[in-house]
N, C-alpha and C. Protein backbone atom coordinates (compact mmCIF):
# COMPACT_ATOMS: atom_id res chain seq x y z
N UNK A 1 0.79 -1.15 0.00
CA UNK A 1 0.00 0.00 0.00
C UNK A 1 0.86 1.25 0.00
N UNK A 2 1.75 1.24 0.23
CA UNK A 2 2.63 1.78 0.30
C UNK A 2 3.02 2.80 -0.86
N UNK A 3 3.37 1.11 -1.97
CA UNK A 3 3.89 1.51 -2.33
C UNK A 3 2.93 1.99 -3.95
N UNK A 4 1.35 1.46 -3.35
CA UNK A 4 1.10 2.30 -4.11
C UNK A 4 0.96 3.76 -4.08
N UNK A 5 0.61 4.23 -3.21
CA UNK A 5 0.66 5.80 -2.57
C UNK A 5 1.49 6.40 -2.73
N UNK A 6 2.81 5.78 -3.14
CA UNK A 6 3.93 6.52 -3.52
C UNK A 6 4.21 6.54 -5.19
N UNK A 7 3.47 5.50 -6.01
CA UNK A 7 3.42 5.42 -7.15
C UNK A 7 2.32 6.56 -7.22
N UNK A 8 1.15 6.59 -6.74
CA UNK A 8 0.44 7.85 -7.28
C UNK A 8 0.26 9.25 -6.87
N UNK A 9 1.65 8.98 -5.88
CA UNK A 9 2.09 10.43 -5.51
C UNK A 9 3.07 10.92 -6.82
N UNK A 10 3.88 10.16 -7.28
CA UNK A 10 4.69 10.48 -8.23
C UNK A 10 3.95 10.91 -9.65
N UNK A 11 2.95 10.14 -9.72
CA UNK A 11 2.06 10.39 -10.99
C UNK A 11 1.01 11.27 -10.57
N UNK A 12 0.66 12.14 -9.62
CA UNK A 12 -0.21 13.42 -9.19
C UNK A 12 0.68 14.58 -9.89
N UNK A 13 -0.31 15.20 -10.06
CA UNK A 13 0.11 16.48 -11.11
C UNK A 13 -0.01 17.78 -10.19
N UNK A 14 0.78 18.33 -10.22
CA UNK A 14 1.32 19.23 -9.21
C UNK A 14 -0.40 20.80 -9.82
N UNK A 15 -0.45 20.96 -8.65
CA UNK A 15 -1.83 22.11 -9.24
C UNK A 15 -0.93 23.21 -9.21
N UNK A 16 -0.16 23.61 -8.89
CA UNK A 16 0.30 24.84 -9.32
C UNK A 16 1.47 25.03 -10.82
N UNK A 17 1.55 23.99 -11.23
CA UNK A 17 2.28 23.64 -12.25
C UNK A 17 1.09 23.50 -13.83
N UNK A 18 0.80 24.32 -14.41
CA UNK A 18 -0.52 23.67 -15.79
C UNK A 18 0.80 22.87 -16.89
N UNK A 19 0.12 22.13 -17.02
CA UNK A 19 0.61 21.54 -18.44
C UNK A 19 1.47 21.80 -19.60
N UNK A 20 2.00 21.60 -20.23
CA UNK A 20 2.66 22.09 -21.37
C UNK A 20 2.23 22.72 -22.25
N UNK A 21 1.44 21.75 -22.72
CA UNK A 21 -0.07 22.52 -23.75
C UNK A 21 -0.45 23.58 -23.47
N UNK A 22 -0.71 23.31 -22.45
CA UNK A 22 -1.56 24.61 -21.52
C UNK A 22 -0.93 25.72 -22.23
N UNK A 23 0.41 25.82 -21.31
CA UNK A 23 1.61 27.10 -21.77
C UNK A 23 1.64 27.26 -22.84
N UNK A 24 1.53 26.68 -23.80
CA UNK A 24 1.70 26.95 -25.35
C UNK A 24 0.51 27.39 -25.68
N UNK A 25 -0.50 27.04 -25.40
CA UNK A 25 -1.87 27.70 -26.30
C UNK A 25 -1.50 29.26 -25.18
N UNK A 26 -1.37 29.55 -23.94
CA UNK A 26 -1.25 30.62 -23.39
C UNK A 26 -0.50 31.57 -24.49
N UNK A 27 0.92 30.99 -24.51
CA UNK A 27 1.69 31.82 -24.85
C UNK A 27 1.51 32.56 -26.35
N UNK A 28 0.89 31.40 -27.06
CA UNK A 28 -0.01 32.38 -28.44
C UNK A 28 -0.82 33.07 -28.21
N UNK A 29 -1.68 33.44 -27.54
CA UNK A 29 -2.69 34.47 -27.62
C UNK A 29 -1.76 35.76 -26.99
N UNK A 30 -1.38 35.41 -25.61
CA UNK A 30 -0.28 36.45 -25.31
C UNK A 30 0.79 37.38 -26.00
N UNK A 31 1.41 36.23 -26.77
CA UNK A 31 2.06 36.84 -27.72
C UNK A 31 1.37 37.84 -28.69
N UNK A 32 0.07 37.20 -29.51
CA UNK A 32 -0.04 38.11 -30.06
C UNK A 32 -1.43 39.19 -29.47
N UNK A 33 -1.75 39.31 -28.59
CA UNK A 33 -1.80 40.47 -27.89
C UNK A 33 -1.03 41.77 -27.62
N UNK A 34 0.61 40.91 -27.14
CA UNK A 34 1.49 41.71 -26.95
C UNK A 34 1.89 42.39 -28.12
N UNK A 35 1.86 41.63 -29.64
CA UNK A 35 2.26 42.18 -30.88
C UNK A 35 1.28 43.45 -31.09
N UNK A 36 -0.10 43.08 -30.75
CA UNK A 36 -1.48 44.49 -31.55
C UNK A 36 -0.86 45.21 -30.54
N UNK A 37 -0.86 45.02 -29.08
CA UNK A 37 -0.48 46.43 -28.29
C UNK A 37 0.96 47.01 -28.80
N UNK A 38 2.17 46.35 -29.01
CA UNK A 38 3.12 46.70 -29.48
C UNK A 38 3.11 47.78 -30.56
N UNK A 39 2.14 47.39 -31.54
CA UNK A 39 1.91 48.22 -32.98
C UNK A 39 1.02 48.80 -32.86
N UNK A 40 0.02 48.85 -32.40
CA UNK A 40 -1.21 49.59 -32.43
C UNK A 40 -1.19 50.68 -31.22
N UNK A 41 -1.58 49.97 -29.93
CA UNK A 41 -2.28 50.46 -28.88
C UNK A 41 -0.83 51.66 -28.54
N UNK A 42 0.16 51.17 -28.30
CA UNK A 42 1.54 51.80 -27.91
C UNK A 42 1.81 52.74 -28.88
N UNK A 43 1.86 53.15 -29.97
CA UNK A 43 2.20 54.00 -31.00
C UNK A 43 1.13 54.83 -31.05
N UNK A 44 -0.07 54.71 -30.85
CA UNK A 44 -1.26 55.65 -30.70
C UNK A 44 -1.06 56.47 -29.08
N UNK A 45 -1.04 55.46 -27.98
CA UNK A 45 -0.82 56.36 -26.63
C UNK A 45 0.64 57.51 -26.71
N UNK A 46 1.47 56.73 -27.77
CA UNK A 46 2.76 57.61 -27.85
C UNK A 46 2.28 59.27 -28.65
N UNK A 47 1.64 58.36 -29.80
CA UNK A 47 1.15 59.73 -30.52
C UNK A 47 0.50 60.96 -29.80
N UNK A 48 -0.66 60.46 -28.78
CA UNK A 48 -1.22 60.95 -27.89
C UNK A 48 -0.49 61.59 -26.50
N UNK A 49 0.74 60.85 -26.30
CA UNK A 49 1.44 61.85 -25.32
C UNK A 49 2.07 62.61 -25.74
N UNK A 50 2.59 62.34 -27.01
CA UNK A 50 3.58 63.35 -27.84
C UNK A 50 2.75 65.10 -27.94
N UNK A 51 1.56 64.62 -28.25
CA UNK A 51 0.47 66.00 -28.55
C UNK A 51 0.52 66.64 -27.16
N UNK A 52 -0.11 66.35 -26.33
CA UNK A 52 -0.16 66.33 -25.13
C UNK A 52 1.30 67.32 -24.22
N UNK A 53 2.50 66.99 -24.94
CA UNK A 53 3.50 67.50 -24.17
C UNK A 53 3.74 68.65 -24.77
N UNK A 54 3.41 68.22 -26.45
CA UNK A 54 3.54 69.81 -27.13
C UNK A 54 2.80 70.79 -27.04
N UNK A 55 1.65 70.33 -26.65
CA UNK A 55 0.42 71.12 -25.93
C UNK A 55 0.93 71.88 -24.97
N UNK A 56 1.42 71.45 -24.00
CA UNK A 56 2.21 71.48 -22.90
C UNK A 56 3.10 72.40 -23.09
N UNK A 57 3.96 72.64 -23.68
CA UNK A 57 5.12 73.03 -24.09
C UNK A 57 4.35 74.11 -24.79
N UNK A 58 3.76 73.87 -26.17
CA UNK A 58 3.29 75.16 -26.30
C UNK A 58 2.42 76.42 -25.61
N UNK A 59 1.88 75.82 -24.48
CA UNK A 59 1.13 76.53 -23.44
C UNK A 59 1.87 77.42 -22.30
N UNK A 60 3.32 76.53 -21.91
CA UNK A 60 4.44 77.25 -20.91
C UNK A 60 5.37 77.87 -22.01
N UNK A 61 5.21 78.32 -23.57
CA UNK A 61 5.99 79.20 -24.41
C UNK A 61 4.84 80.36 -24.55
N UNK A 62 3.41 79.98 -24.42
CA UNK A 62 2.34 81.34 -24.85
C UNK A 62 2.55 81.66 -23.73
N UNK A 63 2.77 80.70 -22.35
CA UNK A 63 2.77 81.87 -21.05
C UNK A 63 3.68 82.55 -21.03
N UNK A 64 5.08 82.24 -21.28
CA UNK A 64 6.05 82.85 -20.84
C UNK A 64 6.03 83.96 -22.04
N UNK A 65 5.96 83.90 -22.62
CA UNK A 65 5.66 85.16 -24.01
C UNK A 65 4.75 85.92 -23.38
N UNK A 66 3.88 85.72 -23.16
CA UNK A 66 2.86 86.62 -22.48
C UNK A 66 3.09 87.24 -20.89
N UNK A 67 3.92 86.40 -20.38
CA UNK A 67 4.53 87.24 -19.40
C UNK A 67 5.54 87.95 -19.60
N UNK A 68 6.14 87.66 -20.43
CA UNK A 68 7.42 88.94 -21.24
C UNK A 68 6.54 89.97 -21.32
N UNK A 69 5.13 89.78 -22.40
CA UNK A 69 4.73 91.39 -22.97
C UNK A 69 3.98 91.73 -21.84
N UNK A 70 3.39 91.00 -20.66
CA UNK A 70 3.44 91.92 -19.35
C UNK A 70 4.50 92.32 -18.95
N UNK A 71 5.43 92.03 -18.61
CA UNK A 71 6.30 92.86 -17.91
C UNK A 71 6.30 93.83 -18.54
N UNK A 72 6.85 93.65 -20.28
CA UNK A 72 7.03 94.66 -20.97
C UNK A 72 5.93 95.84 -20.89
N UNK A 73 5.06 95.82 -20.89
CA UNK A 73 3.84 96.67 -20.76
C UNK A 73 3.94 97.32 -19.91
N UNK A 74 4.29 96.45 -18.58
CA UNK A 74 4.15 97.20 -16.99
C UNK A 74 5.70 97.63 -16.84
N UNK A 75 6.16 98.02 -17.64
CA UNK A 75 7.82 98.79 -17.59
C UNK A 75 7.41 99.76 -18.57
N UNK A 76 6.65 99.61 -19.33
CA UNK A 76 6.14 100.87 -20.71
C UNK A 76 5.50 101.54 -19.83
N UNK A 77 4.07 100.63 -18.78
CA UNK A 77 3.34 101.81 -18.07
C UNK A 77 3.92 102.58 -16.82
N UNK A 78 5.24 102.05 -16.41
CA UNK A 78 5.65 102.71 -15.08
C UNK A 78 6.84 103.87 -15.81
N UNK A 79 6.94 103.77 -16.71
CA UNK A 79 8.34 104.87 -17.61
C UNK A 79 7.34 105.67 -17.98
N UNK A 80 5.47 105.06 -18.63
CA UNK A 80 5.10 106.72 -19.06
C UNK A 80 4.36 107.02 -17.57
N UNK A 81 3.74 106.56 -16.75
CA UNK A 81 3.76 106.65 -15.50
C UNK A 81 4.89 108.08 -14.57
N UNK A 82 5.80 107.68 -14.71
CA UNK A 82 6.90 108.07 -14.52
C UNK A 82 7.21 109.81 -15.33
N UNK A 83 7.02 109.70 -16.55
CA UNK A 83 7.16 110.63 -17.16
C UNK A 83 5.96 111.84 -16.78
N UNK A 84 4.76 111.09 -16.83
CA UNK A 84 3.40 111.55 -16.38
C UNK A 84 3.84 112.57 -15.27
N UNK A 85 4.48 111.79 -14.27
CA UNK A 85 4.35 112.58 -12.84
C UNK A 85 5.47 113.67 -13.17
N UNK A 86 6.05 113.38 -13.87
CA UNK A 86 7.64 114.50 -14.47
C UNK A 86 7.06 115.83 -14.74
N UNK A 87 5.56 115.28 -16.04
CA UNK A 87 5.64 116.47 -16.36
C UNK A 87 4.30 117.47 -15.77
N UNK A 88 3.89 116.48 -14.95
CA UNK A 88 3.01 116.74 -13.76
C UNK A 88 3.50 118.42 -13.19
N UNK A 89 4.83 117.82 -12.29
CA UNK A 89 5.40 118.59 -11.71
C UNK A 89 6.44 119.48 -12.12
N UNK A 90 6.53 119.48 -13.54
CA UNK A 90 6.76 120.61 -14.01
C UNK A 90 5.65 121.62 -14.19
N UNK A 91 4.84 121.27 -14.51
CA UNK A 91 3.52 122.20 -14.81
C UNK A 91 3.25 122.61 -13.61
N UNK A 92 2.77 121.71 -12.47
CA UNK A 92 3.17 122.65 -11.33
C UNK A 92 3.97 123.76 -10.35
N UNK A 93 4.94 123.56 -10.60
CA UNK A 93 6.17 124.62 -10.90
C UNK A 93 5.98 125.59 -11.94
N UNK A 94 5.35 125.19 -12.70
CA UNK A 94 5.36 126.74 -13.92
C UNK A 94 4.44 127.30 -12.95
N UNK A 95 3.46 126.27 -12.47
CA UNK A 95 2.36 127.25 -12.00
C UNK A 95 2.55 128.00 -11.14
N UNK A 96 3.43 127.84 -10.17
CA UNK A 96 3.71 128.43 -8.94
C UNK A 96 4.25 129.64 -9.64
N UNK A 97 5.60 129.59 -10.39
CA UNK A 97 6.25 130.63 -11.17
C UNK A 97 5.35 131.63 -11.38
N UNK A 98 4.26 130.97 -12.26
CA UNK A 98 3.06 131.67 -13.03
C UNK A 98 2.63 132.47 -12.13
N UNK A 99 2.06 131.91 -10.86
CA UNK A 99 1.16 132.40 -9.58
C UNK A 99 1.52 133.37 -9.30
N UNK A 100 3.39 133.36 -8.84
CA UNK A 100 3.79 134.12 -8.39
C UNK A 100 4.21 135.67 -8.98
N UNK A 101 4.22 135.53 -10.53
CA UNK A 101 4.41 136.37 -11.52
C UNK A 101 3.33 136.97 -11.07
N UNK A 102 2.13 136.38 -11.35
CA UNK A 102 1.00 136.97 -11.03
C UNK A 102 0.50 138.05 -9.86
N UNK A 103 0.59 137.77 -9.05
CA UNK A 103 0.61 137.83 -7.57
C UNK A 103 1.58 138.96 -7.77
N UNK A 104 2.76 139.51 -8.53
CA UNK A 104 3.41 140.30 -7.77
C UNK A 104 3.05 141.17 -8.92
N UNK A 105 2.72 140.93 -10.21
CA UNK A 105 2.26 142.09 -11.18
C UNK A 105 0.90 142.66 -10.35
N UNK A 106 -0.08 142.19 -9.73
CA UNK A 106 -1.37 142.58 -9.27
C UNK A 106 -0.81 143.40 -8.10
N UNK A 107 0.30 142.93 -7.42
CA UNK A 107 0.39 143.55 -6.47
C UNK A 107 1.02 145.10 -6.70
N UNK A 108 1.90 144.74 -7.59
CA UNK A 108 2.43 146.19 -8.37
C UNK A 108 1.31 147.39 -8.73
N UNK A 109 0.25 146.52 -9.51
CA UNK A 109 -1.02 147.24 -10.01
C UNK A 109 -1.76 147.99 -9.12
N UNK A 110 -1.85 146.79 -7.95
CA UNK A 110 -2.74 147.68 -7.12
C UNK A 110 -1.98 148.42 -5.94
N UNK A 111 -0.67 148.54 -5.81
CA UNK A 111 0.09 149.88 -5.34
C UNK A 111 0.04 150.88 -6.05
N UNK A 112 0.39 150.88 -6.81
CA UNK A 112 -0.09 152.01 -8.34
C UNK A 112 -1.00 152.42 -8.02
N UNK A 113 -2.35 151.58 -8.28
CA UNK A 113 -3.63 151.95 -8.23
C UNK A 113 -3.65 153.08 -6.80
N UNK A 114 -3.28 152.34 -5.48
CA UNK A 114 -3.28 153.20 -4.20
C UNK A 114 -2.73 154.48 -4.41
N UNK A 115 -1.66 154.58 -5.12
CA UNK A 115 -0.75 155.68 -5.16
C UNK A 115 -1.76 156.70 -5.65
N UNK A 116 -2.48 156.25 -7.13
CA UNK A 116 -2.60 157.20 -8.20
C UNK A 116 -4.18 157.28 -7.10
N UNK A 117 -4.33 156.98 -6.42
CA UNK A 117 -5.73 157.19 -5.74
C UNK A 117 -5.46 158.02 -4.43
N UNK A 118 -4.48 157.42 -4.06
CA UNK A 118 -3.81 158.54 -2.86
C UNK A 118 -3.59 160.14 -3.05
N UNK A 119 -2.72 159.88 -4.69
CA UNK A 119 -2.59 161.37 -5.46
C UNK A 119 -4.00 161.92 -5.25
N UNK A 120 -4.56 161.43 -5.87
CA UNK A 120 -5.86 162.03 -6.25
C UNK A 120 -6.72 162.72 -4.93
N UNK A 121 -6.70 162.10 -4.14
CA UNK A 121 -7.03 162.71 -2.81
C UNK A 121 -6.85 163.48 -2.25
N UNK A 122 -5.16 163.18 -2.39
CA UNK A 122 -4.22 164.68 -1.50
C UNK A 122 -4.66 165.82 -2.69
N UNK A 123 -4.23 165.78 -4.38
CA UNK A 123 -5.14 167.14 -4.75
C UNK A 123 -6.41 167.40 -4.44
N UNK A 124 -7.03 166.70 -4.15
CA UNK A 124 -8.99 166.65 -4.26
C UNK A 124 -9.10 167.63 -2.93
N UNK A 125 -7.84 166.87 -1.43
CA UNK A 125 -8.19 167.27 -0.30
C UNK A 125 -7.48 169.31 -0.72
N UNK A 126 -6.24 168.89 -1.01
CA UNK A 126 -5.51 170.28 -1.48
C UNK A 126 -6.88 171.73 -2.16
N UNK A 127 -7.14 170.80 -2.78
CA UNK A 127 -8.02 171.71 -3.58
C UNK A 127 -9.14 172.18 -2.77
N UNK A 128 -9.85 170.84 -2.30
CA UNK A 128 -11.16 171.82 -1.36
C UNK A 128 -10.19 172.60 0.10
N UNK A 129 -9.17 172.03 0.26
CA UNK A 129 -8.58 173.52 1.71
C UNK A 129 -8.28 174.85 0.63
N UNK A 130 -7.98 174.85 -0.19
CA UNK A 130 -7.58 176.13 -1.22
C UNK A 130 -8.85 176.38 -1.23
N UNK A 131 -10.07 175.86 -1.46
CA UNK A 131 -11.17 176.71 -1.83
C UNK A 131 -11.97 177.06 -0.46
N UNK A 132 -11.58 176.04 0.76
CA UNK A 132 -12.00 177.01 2.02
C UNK A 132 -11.43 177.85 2.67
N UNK A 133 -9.96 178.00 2.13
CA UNK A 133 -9.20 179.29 2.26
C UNK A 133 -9.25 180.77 1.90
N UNK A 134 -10.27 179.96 0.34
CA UNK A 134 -10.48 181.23 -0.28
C UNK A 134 -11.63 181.70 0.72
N UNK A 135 -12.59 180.58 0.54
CA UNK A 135 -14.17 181.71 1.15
C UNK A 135 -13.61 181.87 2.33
N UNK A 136 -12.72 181.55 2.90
CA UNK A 136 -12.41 181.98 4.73
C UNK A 136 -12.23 183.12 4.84
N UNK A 137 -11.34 183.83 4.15
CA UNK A 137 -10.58 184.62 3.36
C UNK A 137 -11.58 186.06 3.34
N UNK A 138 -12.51 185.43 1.98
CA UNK A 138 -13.23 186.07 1.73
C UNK A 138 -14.89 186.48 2.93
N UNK A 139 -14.96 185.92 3.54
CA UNK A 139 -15.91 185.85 4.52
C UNK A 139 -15.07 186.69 5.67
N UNK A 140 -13.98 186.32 6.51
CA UNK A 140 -13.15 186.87 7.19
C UNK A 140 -13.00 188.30 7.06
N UNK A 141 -12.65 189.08 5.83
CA UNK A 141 -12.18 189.70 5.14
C UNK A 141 -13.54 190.85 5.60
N UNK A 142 -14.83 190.21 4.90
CA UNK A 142 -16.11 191.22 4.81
C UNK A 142 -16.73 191.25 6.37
N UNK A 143 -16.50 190.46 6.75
CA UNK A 143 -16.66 190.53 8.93
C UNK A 143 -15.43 191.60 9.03
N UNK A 144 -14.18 191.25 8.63
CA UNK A 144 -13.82 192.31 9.47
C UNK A 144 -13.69 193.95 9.02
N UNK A 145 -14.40 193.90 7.75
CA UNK A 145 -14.10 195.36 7.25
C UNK A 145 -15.37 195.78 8.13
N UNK A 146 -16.72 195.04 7.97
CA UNK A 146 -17.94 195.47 9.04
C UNK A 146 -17.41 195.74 10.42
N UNK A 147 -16.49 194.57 10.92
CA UNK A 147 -16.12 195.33 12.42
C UNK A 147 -15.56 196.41 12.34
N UNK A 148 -14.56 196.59 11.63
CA UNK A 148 -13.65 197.97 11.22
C UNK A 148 -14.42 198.95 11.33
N UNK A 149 -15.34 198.86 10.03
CA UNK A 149 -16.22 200.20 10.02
C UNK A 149 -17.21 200.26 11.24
N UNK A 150 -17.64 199.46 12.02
CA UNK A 150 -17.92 199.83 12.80
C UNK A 150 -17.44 200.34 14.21
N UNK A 151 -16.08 199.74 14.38
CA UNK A 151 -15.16 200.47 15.09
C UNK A 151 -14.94 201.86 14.93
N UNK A 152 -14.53 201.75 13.51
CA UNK A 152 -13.52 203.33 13.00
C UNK A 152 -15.17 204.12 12.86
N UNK A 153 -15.86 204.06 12.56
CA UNK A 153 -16.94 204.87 12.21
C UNK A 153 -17.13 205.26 10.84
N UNK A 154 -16.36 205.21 9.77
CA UNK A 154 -16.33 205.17 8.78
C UNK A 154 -16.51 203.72 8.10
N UNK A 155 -16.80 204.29 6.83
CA UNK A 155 -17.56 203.32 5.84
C UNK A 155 -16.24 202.83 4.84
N UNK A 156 -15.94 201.65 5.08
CA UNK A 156 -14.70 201.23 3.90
C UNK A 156 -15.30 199.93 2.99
N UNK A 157 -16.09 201.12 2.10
CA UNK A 157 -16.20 200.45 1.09
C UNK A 157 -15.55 200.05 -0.50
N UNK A 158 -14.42 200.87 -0.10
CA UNK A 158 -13.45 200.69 -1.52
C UNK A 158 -13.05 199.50 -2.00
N UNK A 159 -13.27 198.41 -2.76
CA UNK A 159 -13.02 197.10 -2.75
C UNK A 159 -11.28 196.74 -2.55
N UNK A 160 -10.47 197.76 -3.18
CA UNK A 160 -9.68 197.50 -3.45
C UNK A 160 -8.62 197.88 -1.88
N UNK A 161 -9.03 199.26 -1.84
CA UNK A 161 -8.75 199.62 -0.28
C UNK A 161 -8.77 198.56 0.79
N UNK A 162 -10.17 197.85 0.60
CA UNK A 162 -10.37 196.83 1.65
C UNK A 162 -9.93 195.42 1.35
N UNK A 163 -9.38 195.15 0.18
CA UNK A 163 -8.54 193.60 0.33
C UNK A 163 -7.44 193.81 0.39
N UNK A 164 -6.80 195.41 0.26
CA UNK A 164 -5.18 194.93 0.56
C UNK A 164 -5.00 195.21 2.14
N UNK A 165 -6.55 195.92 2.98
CA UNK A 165 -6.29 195.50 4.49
C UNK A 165 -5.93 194.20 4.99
N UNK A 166 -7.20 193.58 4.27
CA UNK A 166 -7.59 192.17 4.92
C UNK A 166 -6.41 191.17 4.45
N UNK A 167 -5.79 191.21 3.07
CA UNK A 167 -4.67 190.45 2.74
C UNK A 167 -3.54 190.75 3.96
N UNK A 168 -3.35 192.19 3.87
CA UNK A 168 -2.31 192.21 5.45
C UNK A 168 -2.24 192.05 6.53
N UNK A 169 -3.67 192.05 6.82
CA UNK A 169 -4.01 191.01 8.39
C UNK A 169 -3.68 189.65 7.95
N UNK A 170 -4.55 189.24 6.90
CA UNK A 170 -4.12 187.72 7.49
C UNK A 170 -2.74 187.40 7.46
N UNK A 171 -1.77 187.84 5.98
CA UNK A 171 -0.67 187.73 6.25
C UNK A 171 0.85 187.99 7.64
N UNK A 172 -0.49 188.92 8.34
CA UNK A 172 0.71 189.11 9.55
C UNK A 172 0.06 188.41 10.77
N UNK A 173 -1.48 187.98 10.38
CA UNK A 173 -1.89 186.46 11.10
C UNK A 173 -0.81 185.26 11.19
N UNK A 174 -0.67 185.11 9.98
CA UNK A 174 -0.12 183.80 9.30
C UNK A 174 1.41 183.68 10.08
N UNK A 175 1.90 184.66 9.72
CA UNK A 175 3.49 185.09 10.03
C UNK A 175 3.44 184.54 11.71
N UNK A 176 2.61 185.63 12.35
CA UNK A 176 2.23 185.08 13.81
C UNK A 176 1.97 183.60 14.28
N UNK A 177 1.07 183.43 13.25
CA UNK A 177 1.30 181.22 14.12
C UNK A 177 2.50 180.65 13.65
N UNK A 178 3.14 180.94 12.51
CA UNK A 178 4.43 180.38 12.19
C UNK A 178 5.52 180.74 13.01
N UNK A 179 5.46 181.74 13.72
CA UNK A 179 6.10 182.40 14.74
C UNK A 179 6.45 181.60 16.08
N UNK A 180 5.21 181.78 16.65
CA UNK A 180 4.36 180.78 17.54
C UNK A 180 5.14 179.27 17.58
N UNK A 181 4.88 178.57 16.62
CA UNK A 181 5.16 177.09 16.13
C UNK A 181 7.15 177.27 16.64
């Protein structure tokens, strides 16, 4: 018994071992599986990554191009930027210049103006004391020939008689406060 158990241990077919056959019908279909993917399936996924990277590639060349003509742009807009505020502040400076031109011609003008208005006053004032000098004069003059004549008792009505009195009073009036002073 033995030794049959050991005869049909030797003739048991190992289960993890298939057949010969087996392997051979395997290895044809395998094989040519491996051939269609070889030629077909593999040369199409290649084609398809190939696109894919140039895609790729052409997408990190439009970016980087396009971040060149940003920068470039934003170095165009900070130089006219730049220039902007330049000539900003030149114009402001004229203006001040300007202002100040201004400002001191008006101020010129209207000293002038004061002056030629000041003039005008001092003759205006000149003129009305000359003309209340005169009627003072003349009023003064006819009071005191009335006091006169009524003092002296006589009548001095000679016009001419009586202004070269009254001119010599006031003049030795005049003499007297300057005296005085």
């Amino acid at each position: 018994m033995l030794e049959a158990l050991t005869i049909a241990a030797e003739e048991t077919v190992n289960p993890l071992l298939p057949a010969w056959y087996d392997i051979v019908y395997s290895i044809i279909p395998f094989l040519l599986v491996l051939f269609v993917f070889w030629k077909v399936v593999l040369p199409r996924m290649q084609a398809t990554l190939d696109e894919r990277s140039a895609k790729i590639e052409g997408g990190i060349k439009q970016a980087e191009s396009a971040q060149a003509e940003a920068k470039a742009a934003l170095e165009e807009y900070n130089k006219l930027l730049a220039e902007a505020r330049a000539e900003a502040s030149k114009i402001r400076e004229q203006a001040r210049v300007d202002g100040g031109a201004i400002l001191a011609d008006l101020k010129e003008q209207a000293s002038a103006e004061a002056a030629r208005i000041t003039a005008t006053a001092q003759q205006q004032i000149e003129a009305e004391r000359q003309a209340a000098l005169v009627s003072l004069r003349a009023e003064v003059g006819t009071l005191a020939l009335d006091l006169a004549s009524g003092v002296i008792g006589e009548s001095l009505t000679d016009d001419k008689k009586a202004t070269a009195i009254v001119d010599r009073f006031l003049a030795d009036l005049e003499a007297s406060e300057k005296a005085a002073k």
